[in-house]
C-alpha atoms as a PDB file:
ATOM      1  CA  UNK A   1    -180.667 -69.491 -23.632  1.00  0.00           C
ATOM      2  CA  UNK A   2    -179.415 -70.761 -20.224  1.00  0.00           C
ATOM      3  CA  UNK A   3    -176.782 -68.951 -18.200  1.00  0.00           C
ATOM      4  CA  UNK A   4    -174.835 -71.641 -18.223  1.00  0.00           C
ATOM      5  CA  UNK A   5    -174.803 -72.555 -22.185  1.00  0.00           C
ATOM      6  CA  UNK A   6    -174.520 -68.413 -22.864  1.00  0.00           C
ATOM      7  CA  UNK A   7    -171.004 -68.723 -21.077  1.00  0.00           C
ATOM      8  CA  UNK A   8    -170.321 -71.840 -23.202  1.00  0.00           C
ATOM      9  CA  UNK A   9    -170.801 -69.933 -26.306  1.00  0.00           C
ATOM     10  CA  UNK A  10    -168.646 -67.070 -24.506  1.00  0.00           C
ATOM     11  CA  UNK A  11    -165.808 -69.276 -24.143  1.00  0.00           C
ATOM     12  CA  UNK A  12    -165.798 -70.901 -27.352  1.00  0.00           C
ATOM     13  CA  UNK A  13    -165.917 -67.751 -29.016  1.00  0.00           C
ATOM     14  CA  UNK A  14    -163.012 -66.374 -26.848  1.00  0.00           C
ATOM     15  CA  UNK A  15    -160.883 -69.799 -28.150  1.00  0.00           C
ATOM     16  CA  UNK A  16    -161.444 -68.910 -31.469  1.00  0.00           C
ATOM     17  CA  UNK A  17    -160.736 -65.452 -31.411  1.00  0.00           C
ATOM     18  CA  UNK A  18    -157.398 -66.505 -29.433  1.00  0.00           C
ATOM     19  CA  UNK A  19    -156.657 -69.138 -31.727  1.00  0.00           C
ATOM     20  CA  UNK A  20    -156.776 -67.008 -34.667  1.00  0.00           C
ATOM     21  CA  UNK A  21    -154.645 -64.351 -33.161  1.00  0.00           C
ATOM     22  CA  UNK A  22    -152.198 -66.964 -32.190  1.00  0.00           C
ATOM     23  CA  UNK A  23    -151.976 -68.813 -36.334  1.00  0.00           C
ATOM     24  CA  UNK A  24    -152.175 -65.772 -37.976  1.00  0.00           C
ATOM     25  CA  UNK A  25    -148.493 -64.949 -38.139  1.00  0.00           C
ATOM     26  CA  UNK A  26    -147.589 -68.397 -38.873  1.00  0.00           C
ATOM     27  CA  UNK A  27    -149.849 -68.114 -42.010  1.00  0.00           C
ATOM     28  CA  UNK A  28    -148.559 -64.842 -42.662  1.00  0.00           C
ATOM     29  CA  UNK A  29    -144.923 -66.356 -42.430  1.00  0.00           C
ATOM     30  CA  UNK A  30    -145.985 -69.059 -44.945  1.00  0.00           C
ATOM     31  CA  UNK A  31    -147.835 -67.159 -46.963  1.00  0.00           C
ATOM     32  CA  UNK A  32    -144.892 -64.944 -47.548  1.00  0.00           C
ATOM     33  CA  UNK A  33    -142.401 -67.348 -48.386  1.00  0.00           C
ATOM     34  CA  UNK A  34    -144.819 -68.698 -50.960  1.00  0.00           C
ATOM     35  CA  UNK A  35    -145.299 -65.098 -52.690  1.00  0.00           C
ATOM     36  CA  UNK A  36    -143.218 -63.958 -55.881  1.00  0.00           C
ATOM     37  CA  UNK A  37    -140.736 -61.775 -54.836  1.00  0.00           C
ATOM     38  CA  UNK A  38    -142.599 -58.491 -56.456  1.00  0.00           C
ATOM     39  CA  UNK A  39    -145.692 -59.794 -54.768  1.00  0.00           C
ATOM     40  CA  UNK A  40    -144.251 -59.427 -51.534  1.00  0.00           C
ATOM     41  CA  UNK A  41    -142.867 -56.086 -52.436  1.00  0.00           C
ATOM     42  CA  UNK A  42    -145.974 -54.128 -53.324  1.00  0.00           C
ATOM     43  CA  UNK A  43    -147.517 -51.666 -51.193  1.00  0.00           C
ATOM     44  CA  UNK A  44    -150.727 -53.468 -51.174  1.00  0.00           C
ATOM     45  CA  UNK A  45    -150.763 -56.732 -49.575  1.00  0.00           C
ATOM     46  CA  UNK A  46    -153.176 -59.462 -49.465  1.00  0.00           C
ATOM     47  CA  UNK A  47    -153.704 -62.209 -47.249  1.00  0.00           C
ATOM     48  CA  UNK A  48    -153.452 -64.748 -50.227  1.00  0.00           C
ATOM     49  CA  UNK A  49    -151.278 -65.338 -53.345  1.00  0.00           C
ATOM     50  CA  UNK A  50    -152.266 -65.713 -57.073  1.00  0.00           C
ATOM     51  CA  UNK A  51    -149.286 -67.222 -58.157  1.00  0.00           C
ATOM     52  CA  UNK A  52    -147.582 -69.266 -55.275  1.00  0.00           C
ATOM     53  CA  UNK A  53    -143.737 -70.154 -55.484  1.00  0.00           C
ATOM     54  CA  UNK A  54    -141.038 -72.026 -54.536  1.00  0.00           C
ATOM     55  CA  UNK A  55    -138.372 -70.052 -55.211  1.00  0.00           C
ATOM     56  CA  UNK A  56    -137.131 -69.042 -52.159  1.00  0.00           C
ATOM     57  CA  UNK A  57    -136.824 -72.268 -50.449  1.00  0.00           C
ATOM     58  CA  UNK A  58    -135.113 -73.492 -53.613  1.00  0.00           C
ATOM     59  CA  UNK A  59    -132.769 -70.664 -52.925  1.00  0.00           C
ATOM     60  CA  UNK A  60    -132.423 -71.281 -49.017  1.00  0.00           C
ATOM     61  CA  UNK A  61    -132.013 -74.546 -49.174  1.00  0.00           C
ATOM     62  CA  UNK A  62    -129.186 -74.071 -51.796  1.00  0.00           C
ATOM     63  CA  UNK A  63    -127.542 -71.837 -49.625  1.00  0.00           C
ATOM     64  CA  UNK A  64    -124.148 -72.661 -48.702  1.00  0.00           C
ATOM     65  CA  UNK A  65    -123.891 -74.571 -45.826  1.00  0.00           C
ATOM     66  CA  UNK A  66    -127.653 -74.391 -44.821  1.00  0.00           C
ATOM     67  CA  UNK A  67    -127.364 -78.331 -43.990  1.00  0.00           C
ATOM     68  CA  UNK A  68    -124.646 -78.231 -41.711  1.00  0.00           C
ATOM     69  CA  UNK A  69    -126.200 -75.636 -39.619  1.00  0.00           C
ATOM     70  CA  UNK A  70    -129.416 -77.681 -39.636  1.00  0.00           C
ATOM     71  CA  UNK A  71    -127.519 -81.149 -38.353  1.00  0.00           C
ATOM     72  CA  UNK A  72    -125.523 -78.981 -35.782  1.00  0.00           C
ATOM     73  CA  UNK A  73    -129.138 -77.348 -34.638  1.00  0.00           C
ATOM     74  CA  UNK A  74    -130.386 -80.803 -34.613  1.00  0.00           C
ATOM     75  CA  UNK A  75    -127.029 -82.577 -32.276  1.00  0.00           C
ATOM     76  CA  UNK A  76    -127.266 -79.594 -29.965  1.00  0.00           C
ATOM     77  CA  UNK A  77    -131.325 -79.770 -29.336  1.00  0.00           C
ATOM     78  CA  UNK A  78    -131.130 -83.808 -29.140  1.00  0.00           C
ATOM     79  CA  UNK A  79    -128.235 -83.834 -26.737  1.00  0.00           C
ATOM     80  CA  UNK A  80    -130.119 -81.108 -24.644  1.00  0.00           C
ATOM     81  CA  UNK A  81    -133.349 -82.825 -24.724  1.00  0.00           C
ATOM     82  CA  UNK A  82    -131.684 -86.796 -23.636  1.00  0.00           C
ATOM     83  CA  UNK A  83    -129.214 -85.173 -21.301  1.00  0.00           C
ATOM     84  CA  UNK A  84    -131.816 -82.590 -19.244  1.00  0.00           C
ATOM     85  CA  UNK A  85    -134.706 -85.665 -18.970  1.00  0.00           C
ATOM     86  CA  UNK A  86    -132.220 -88.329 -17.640  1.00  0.00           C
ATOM     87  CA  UNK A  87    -130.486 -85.753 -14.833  1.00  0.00           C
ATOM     88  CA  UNK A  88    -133.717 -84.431 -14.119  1.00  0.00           C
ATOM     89  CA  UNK A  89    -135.605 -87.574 -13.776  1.00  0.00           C
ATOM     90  CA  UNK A  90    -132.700 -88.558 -11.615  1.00  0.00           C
ATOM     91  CA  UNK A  91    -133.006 -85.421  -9.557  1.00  0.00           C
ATOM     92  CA  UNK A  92    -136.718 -85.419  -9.385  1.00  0.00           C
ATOM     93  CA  UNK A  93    -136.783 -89.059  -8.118  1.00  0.00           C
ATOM     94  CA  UNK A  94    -133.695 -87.856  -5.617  1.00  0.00           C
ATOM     95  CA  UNK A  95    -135.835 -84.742  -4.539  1.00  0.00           C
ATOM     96  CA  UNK A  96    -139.573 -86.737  -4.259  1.00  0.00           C
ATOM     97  CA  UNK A  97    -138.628 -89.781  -2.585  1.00  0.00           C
ATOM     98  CA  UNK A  98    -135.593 -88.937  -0.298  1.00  0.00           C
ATOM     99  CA  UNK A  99    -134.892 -87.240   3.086  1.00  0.00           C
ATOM    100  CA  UNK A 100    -131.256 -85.208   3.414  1.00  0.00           C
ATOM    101  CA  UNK A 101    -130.338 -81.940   4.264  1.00  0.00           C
ATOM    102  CA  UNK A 102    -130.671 -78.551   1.867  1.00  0.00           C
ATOM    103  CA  UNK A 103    -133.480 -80.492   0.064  1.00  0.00           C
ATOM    104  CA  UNK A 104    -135.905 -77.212   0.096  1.00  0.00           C
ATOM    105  CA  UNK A 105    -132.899 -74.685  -0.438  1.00  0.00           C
ATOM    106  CA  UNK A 106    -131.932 -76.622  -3.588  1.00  0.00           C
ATOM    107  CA  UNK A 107    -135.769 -76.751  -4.849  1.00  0.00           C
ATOM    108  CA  UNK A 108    -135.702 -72.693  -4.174  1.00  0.00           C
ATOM    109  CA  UNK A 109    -132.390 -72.380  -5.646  1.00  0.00           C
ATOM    110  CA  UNK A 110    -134.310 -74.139  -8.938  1.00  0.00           C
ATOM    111  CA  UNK A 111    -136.861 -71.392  -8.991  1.00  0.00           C
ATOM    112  CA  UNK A 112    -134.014 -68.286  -8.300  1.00  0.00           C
ATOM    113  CA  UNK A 113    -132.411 -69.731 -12.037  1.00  0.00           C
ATOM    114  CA  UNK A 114    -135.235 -69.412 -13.699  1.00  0.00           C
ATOM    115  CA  UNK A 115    -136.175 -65.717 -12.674  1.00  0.00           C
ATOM    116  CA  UNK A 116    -132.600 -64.306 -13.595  1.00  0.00           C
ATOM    117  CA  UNK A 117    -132.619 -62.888 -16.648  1.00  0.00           C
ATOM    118  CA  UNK A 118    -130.698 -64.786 -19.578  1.00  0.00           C
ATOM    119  CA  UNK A 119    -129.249 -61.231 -20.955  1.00  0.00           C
ATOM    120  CA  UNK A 120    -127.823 -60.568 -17.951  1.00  0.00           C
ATOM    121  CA  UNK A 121    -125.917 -63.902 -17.440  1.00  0.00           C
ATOM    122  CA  UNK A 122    -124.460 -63.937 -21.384  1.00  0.00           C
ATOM    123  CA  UNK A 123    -121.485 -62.068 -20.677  1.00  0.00           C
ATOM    124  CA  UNK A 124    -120.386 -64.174 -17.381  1.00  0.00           C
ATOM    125  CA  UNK A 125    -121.561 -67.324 -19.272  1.00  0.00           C
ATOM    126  CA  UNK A 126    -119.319 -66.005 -22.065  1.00  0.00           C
ATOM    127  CA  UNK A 127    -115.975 -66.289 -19.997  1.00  0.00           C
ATOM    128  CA  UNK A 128    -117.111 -69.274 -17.621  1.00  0.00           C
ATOM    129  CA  UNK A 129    -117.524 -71.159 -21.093  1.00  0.00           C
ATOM    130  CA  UNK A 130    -113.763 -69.560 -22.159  1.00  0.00           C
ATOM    131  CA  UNK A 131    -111.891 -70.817 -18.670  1.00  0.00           C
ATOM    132  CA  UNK A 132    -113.717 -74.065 -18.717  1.00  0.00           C
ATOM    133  CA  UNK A 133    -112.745 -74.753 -22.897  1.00  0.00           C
ATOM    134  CA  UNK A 134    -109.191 -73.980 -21.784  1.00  0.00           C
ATOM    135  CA  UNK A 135    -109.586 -77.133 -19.312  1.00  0.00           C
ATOM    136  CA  UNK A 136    -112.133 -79.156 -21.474  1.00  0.00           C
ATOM    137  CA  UNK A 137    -111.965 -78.278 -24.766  1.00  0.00           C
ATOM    138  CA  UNK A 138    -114.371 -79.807 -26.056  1.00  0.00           C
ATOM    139  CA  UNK A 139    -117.309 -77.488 -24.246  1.00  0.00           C
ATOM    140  CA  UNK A 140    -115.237 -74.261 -25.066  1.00  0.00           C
ATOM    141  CA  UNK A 141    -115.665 -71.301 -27.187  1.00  0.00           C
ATOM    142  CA  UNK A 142    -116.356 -72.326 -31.063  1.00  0.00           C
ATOM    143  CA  UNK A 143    -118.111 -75.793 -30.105  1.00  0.00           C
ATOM    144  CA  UNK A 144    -121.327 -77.245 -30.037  1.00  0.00           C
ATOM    145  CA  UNK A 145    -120.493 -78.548 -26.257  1.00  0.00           C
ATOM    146  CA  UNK A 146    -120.411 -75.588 -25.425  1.00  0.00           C
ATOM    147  CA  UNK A 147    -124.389 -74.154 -26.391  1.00  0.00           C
ATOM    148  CA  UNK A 148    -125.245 -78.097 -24.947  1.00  0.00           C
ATOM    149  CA  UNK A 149    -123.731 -76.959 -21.730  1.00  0.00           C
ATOM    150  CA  UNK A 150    -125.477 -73.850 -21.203  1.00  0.00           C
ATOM    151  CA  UNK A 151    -129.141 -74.851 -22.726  1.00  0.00           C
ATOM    152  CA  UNK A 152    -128.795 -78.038 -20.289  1.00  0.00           C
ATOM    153  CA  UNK A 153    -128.064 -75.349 -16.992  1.00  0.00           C
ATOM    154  CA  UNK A 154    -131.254 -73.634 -18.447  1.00  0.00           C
ATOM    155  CA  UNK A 155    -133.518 -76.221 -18.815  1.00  0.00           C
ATOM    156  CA  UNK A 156    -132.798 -78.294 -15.960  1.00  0.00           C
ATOM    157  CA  UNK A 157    -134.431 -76.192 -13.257  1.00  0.00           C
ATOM    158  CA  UNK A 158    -137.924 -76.207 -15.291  1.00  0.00           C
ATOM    159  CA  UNK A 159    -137.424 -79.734 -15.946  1.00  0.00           C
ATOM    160  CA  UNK A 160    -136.954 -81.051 -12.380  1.00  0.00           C
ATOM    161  CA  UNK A 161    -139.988 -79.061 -11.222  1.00  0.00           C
ATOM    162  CA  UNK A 162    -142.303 -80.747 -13.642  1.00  0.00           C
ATOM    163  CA  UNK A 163    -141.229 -84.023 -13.357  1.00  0.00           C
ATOM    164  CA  UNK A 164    -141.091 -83.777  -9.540  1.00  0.00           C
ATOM    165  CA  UNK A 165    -144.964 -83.274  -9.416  1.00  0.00           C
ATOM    166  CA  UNK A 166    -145.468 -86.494 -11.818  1.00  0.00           C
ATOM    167  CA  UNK A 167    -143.017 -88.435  -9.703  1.00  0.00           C
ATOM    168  CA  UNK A 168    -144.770 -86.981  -6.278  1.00  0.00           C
ATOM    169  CA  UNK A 169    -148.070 -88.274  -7.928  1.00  0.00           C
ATOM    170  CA  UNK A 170    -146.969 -91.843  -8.515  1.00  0.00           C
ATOM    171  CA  UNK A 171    -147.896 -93.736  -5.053  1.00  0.00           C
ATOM    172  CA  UNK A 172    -144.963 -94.911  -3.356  1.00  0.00           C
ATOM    173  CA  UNK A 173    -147.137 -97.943  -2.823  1.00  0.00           C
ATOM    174  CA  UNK A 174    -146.415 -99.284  -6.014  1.00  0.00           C
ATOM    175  CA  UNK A 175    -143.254 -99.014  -5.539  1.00  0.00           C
ATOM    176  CA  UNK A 176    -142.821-101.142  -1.897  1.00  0.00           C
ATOM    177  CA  UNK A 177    -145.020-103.744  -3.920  1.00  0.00           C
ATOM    178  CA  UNK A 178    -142.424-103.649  -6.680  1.00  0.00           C
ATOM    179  CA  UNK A 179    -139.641-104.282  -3.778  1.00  0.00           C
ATOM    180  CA  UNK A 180    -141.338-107.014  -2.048  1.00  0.00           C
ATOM    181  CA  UNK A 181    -141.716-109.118  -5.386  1.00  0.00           C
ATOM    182  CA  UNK A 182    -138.165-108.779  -5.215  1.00  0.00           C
ATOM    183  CA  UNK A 183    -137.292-106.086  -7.550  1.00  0.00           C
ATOM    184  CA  UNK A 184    -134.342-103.880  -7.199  1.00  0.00           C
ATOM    185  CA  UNK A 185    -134.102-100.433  -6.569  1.00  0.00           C
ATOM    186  CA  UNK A 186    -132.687 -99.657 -10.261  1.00  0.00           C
ATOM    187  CA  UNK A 187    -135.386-101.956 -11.463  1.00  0.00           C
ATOM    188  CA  UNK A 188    -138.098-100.270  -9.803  1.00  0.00           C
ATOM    189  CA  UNK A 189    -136.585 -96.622 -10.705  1.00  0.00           C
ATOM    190  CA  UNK A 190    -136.481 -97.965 -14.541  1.00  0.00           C
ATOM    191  CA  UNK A 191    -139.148-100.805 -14.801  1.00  0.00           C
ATOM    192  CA  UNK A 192    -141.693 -98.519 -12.968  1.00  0.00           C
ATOM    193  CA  UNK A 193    -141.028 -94.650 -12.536  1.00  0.00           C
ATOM    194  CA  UNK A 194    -139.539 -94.351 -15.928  1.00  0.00           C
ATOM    195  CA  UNK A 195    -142.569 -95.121 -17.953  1.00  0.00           C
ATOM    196  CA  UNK A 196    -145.328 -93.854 -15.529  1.00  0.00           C
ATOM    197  CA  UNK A 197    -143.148 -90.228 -15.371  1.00  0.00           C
ATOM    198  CA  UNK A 198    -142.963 -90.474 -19.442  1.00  0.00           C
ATOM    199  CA  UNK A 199    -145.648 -87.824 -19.823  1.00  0.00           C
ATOM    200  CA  UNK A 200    -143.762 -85.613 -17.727  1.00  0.00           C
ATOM    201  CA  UNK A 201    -140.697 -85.924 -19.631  1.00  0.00           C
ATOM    202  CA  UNK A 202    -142.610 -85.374 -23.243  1.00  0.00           C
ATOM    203  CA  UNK A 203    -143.506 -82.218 -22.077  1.00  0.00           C
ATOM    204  CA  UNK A 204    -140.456 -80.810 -20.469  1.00  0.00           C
ATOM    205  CA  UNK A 205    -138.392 -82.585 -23.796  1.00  0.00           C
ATOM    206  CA  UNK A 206    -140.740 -80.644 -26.300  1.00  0.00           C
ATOM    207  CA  UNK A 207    -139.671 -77.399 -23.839  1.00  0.00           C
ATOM    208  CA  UNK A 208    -135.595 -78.537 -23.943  1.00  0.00           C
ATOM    209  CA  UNK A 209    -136.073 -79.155 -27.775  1.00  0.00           C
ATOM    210  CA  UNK A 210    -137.594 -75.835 -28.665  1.00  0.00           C
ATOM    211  CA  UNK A 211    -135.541 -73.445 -26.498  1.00  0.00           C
ATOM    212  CA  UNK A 212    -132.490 -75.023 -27.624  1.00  0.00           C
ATOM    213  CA  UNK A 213    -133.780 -74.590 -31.396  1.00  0.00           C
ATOM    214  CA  UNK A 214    -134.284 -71.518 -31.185  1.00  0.00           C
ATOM    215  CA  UNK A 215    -131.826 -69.650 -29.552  1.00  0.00           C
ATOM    216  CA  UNK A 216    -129.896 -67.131 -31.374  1.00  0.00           C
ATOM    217  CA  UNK A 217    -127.952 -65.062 -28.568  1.00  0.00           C
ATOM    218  CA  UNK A 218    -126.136 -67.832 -27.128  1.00  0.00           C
ATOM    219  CA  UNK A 219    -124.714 -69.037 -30.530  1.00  0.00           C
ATOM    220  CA  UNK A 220    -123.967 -65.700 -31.821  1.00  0.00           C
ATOM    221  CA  UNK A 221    -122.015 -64.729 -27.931  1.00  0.00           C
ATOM    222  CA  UNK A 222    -120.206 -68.496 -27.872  1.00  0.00           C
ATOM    223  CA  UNK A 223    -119.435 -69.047 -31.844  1.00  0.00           C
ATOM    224  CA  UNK A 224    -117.519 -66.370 -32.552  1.00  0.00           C
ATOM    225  CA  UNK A 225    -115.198 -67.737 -35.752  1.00  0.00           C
ATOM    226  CA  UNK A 226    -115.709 -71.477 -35.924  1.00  0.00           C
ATOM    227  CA  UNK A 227    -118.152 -70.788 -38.973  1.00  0.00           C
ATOM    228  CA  UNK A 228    -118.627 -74.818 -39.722  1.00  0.00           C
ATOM    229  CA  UNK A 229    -120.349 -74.990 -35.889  1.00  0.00           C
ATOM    230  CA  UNK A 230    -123.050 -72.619 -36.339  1.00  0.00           C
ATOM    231  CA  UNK A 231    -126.805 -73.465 -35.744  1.00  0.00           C
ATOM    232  CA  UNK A 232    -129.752 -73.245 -37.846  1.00  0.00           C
ATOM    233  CA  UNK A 233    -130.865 -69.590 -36.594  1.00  0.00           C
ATOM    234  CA  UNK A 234    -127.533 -68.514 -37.368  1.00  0.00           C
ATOM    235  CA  UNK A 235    -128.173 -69.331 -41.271  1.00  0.00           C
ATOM    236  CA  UNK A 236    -131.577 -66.380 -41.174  1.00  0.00           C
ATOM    237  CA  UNK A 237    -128.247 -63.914 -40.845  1.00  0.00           C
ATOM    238  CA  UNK A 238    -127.523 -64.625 -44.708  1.00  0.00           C
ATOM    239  CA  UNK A 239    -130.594 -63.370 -46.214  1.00  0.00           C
ATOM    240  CA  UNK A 240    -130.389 -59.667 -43.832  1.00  0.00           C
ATOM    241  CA  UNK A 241    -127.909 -57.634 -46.533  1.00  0.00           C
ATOM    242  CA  UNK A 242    -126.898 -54.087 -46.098  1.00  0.00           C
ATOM    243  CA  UNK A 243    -128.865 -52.855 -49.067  1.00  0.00           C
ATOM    244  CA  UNK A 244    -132.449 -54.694 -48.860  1.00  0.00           C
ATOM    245  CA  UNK A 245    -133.484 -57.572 -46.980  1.00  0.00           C
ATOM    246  CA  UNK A 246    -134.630 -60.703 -48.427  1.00  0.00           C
ATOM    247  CA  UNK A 247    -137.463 -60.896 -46.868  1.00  0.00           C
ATOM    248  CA  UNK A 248    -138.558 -64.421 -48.950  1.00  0.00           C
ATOM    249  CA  UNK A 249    -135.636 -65.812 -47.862  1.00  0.00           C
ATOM    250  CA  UNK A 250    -136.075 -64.611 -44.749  1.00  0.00           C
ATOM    251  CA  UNK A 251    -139.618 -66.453 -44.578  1.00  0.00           C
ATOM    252  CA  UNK A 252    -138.720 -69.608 -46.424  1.00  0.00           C
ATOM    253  CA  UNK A 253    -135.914 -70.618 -43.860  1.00  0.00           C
ATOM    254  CA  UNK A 254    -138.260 -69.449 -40.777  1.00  0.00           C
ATOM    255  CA  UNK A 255    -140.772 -72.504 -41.998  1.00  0.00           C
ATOM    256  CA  UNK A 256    -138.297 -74.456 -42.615  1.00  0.00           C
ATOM    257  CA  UNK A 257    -136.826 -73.703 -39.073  1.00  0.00           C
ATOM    258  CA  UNK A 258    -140.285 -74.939 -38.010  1.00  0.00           C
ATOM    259  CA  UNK A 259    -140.976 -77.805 -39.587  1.00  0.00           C
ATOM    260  CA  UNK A 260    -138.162 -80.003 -37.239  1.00  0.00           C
ATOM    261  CA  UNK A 261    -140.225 -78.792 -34.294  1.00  0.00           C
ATOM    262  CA  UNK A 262    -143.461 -79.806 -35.583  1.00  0.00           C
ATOM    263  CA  UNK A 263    -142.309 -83.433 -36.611  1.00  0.00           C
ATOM    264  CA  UNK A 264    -140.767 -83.716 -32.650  1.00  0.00           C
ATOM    265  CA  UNK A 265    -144.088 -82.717 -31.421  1.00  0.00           C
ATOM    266  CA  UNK A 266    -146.003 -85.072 -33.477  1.00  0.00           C
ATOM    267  CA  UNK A 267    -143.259 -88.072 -32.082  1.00  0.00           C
ATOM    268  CA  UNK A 268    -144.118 -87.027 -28.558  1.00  0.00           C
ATOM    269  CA  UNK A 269    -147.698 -85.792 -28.437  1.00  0.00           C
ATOM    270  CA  UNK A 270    -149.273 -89.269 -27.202  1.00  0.00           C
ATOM    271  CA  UNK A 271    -146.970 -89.308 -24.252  1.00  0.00           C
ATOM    272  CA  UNK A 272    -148.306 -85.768 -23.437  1.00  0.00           C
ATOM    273  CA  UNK A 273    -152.150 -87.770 -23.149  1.00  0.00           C
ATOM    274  CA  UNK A 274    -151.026 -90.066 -21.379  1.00  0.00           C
ATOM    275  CA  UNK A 275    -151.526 -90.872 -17.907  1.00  0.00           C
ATOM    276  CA  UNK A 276    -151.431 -93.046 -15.060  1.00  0.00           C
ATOM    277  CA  UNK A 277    -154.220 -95.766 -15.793  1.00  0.00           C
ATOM    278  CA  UNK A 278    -153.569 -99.675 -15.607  1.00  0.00           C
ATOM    279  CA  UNK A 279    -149.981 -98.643 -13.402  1.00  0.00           C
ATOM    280  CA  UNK A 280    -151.740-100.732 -10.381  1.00  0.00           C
ATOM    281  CA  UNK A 281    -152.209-104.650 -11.021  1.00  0.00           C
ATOM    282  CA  UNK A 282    -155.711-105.692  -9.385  1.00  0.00           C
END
């Protein structure tokens, strides 16, 4: 065996082993929420079930007002996702292709947001949000505007990095041919930079989508009684009782949680392939 294919084996070995770490709790989440509830009880676990069930996501998604917290989960993660790719293709373009003042300091400032901790800004975030709602109510304390707001300040500054370095890869060639055909600058910054930056924007959208899905501190700190605008992980609160847990409840509406995410992946996965062949006209 070659040095060369011995390293090969290495490595595939290595991607397996990583893989593996990396599914196993998902299986194990599934796995639980498909277990009888005395199954999942016993001292002795096993990494399969005899007698799979449904019973727990019959009783999660019978849970009182389970839908509306996965509709306002679903509003808040689409209007992050639209909202942070248009302003930060916007800003990329701005950043990539013109000359003004600041233009570094603003591109550090970027990378300064995302190294702050998001602990530490909850409790200034939690009375920013309370003195803007008393001008603009509808991004105040109690709304979904209000988690939009802060997920779009979060996700912007990853965002406009990422997209900046598809933008900065597109020749500005194409886009001086574009002009001398005639073509305006909105057409060339929608008819041309749009679609070739559309990998670019799958990936930071599947990166708004998921971080907005997910989060749990920022609608527990900015919903504090307006019960009918919680999210999704606000609903896993049900199912952790004083007494005992329900853990297959617990389980059953963490895959559920999931599934959205997996179905916006799918949507957006080809863009993610995608590159920059047949841009340029011979």
């Amino acid at each position: 065996m070659t040095t060369g294919s011995w390293w090969r084996r290495a490595a595939d070995l290595t991607a397996t082993v990583v893989a593996l770490v990396t599914v196993f709790p998902i299986y194990w989440m599934l796995l639980s929420a498909l277990k009888p509830a005395g199954e999942m009880q016993s001292l002795s676990q096993r990494p399969w079930t005899l007698a799979p069930t449904l019973d727990h996501f019959r009783r999660v998604l019978g849970a009182e007002d389970f839908g509306r917290y996965l509709v306002n989960s679903l509003l808040v993660a689409l209007a992050v996702v639209a909202l942070s790719g248009l302003v930060a293709f916007l800003a990329a373009v701005a950043l990539t292709r013109f000359r003004f003042r600041f233009r570094s300091t603003i591109l550090v400032m970027f990378l300064v947001a995302q190294m702050v901790p998001i602990e530490a800004l909850t409790i200034p975030l939690f009375f920013l949000i309370r003195d803007v709602g008393a001008v603009v109510p509808e991004v105040g304390l109690n709304t979904l505007g209000s988690l939009v707001l802060v997920h779009l300040a979060f996700s912007l500054p990853f965002a406009v990095w990422m997209l900046r370095g598809f933008v900065a890869a597109i020749p500005e060639e194409l886009e001086e041919a574009a002009m001398l055909d005639g073509a305006s600058r909105r057409t060339v910054l929608w008819r041309i930079l749009f679609p070739l930056v559309a990998p670019g924007l799958a990936a930071t959208s599947v990166f708004s989508f998921i971080t907005a899905w997910n989060d749990f501190l920022f609608a527990r700190t900015f919903i504090i009684s307006a019960t009918d605008n919680q999210t999704l992980p606000m609903a896993l609160l049900v199912f952790f009782k004083p007494d005992e847990n329900d853990w297959g409840g617990i389980m059953a509406a963490s895959v559920l949680m999931t599934v959205p995410v997996l179905i916006f992946f799918i949507l957006v996965q080809k863009r993610l392939v995608s590159g920059l062949g047949g841009a340029v006209k011979d």
